[in-house]
Protein backbone atom coordinates (compact mmCIF):
# COMPACT_ATOMS: atom_id res chain seq x y z
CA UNK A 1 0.00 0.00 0.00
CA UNK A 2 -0.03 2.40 -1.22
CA UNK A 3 -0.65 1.84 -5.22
CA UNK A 4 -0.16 4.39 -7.79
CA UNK A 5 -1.29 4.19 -11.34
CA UNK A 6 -0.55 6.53 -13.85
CA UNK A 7 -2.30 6.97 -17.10
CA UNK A 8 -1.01 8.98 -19.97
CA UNK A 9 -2.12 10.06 -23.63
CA UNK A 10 0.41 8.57 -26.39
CA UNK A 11 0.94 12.48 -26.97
CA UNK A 12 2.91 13.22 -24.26
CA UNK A 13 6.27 14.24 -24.34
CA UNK A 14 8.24 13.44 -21.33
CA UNK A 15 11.25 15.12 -20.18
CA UNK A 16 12.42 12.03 -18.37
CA UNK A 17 11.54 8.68 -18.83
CA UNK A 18 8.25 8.18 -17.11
CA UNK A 19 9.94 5.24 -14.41
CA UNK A 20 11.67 8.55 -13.00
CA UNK A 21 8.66 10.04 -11.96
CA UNK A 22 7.83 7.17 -9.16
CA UNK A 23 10.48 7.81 -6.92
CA UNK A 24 9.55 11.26 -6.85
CA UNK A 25 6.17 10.49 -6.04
CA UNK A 26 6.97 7.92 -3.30
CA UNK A 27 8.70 10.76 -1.79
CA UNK A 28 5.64 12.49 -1.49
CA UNK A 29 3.69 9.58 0.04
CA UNK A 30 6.64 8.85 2.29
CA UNK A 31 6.36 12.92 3.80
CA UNK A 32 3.03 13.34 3.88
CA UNK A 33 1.22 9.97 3.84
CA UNK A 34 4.40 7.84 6.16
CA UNK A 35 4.25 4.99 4.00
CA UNK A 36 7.01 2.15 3.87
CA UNK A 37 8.38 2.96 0.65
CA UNK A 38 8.95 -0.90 0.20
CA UNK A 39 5.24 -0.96 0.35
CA UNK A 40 4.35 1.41 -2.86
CA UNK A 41 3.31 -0.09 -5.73
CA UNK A 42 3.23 1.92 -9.19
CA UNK A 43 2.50 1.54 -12.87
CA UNK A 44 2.16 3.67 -15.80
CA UNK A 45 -0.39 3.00 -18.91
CA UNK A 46 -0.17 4.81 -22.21
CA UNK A 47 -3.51 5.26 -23.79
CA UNK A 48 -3.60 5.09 -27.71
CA UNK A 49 -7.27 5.16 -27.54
CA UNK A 50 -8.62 8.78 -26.02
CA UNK A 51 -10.44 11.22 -26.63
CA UNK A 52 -10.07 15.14 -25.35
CA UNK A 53 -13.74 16.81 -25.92
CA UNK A 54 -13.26 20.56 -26.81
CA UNK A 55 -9.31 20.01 -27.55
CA UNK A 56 -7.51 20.00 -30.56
CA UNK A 57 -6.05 17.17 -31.87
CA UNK A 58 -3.28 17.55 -29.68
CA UNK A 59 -5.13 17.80 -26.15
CA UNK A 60 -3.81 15.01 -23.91
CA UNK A 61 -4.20 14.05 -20.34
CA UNK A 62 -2.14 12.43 -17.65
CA UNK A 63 -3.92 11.22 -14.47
CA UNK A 64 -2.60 9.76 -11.35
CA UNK A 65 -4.68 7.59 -9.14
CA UNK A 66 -3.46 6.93 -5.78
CA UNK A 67 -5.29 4.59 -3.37
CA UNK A 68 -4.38 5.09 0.27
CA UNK A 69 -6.05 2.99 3.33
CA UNK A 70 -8.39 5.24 4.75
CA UNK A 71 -7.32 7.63 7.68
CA UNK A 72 -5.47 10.37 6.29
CA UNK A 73 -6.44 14.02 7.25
CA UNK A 74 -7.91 16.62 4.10
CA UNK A 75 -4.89 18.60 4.68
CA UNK A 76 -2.47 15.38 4.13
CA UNK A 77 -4.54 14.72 1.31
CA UNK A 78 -4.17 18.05 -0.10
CA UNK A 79 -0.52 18.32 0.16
CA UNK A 80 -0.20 14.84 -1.52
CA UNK A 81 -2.38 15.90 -4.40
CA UNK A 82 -0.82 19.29 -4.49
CA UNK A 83 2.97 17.89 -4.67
CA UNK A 84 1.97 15.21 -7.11
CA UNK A 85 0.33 17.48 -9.78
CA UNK A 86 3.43 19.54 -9.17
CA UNK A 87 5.63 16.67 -9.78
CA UNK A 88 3.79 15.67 -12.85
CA UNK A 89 3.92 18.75 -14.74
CA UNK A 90 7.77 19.10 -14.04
CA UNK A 91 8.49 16.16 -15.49
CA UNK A 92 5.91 17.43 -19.23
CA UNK A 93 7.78 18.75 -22.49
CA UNK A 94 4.39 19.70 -23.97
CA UNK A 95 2.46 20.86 -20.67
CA UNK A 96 0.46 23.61 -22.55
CA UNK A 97 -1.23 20.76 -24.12
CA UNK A 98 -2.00 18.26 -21.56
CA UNK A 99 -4.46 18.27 -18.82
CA UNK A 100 -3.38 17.19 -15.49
CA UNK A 101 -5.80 15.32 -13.06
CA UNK A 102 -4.71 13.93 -9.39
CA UNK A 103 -7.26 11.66 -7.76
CA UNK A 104 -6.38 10.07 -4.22
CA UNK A 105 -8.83 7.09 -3.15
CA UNK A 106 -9.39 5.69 0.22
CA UNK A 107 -9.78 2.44 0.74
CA UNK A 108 -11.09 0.46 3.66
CA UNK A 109 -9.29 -0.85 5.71
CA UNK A 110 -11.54 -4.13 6.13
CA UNK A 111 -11.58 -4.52 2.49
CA UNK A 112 -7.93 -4.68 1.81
CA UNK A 113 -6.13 -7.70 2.26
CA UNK A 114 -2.45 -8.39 1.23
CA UNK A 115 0.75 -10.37 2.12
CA UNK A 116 2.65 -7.12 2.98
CA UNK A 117 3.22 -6.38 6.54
CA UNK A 118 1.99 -3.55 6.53
């Protein structure tokens, strides 16, 4: 816990490759969130298939997902969301044309079960 999924338009243009963006992240969950950072788990998908309404052909999106077990204070929330979006667009060639969404999830507790000590 906690997992991190990244989705990205094939239009993109990263400054970095995109597996440098995770430990940056996971620095963010470690401050804010105290997470084990053995216990992250991330992945990036490139989307082919999209569709921007309103944009031109070159509107693109990234959006991170990050599920959390439930407890975390709106303010650690916001500073996670805050740093991550921040994070994100850093690491964008093309920035003026992408949109940039940050979504943190709770999950239950009593509804998570895993092999981790967590």
């Amino acid at each position: 816990m906690p997992h991190v999924k990244l989705e990205y338009t094939e239009n993109v243009q990263w400054k970095n490759p995109i597996q440098d963006i995770f430990p940056e992240l996971q620095t963010v969950l470690i401050q804010y969130a105290r997470v084990k950072p053995e216990n992250c788990k991330s992945r990036a998908t490139e989307l082919k298939d999209f569709h921007c309404a309103g944009k031109s052909h070159s509107g693109g999106f990234i959006h991170l997902e990050i599920s959390l077990l439930s407890g975390r204070t709106e303010e650690v929330k916001t500073n996670i969301g805050k740093e991550c979006s921040r994070i994100i667009q850093s690491f964008i060639e093309n920035i003026a044309e992408i949109q940039v969404s940050v979504e943190l999830r709770d999950m239950d507790r009593n509804g998570y079960f895993t092999t981790n000590q967590l």
